[in-house]
Protein backbone atom coordinates (compact mmCIF):
# COMPACT_ATOMS: atom_id res chain seq x y z
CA UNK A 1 62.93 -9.00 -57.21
CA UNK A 2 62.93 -7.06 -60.53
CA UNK A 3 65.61 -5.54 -62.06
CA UNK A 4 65.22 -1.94 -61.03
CA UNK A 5 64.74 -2.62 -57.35
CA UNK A 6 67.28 -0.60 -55.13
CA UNK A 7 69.36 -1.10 -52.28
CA UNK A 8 72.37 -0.60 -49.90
CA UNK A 9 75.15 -2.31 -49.08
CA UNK A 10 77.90 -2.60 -47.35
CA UNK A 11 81.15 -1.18 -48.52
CA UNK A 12 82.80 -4.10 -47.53
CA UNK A 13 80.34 -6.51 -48.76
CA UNK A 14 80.96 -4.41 -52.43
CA UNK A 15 84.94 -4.68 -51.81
CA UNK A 16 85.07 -8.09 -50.80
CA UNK A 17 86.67 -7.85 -47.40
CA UNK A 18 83.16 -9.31 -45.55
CA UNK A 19 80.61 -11.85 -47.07
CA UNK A 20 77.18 -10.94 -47.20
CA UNK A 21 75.56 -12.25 -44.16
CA UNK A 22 72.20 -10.72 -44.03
CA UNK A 23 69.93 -9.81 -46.62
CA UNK A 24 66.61 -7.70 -45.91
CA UNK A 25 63.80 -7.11 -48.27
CA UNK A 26 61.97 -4.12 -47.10
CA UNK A 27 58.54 -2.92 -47.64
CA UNK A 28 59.19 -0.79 -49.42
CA UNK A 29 60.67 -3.24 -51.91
CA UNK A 30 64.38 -2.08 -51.67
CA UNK A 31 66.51 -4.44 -50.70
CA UNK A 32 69.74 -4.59 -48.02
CA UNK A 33 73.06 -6.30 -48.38
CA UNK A 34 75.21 -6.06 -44.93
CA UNK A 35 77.65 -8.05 -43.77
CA UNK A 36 76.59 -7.22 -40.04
CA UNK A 37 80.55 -5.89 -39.19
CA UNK A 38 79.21 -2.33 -38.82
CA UNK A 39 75.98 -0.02 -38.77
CA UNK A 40 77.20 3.39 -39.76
CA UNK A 41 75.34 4.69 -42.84
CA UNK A 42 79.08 5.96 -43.67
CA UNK A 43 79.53 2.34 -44.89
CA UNK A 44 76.51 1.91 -47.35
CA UNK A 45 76.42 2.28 -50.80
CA UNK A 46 73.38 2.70 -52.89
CA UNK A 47 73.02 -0.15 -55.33
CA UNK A 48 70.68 -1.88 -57.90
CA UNK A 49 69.58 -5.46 -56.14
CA UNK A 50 69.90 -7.06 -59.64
CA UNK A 51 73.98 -6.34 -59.78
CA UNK A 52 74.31 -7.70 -56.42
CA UNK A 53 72.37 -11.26 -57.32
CA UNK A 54 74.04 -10.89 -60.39
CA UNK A 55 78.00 -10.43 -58.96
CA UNK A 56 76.96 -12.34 -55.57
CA UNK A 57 75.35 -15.90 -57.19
CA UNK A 58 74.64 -17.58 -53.48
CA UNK A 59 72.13 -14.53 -53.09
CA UNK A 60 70.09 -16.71 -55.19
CA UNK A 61 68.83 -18.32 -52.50
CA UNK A 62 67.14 -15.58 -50.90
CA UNK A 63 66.13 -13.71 -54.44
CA UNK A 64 62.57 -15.10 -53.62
CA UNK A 65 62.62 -13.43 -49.90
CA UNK A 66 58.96 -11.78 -49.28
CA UNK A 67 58.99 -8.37 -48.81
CA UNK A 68 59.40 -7.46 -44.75
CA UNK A 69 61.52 -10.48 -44.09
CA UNK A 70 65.31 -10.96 -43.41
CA UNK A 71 67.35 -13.88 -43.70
CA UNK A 72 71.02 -14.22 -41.89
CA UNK A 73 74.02 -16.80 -42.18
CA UNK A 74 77.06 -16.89 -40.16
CA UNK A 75 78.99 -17.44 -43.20
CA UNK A 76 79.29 -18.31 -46.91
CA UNK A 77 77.95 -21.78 -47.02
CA UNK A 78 75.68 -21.89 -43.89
CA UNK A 79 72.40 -22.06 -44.59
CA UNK A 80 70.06 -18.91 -44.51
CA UNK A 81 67.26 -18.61 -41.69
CA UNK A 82 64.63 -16.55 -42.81
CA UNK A 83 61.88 -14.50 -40.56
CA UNK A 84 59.34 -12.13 -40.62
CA UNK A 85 60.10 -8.68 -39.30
CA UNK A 86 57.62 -6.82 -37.98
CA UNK A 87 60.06 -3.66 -37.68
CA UNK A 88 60.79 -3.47 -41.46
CA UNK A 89 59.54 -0.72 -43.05
């Protein structure tokens, strides 16, 4: 991850009504910070990834995630499962 690298998230990852339960690092190098509650683009917000490791400090343990893989938890606390996506682009 370096400091410039974009994303999205979730509006109510950003206001604090949902955790963040999946993280995605694309291809393309951006990154994506959803809380899996909704999929309208309505409720993303362009971000810089190093504000959300840098407000969110679990994300740490996903800052190494390749690029093209995801990694989901149920909740704060649970442990992250990583994969491979072959979608991701």
């Amino acid at each position: 991850m370096t400091p410039d690298s974009l994303g999205i998230a979730s509006r109510f990852v950003l206001s604090g009504d949902e955790p963040v339960r999946l993280v995605i690092h694309y291809r393309d190098g951006t990154w994506g910070f959803l809380c899996n509650t909704t999929g309208a683009s309505a409720d993303l917000v362009t971000i810089h990834a190093a504000h959300m490791f840098d407000r969110f400090t679990d994300l740490a343990e996903v800052a190494d995630l390749p690029k093209g893989y995801l990694a989901e938890r149920e909740e704060p606390g649970d442990r992250w499962h990583r994969e491979l996506d072959p979608d991701l682009g």
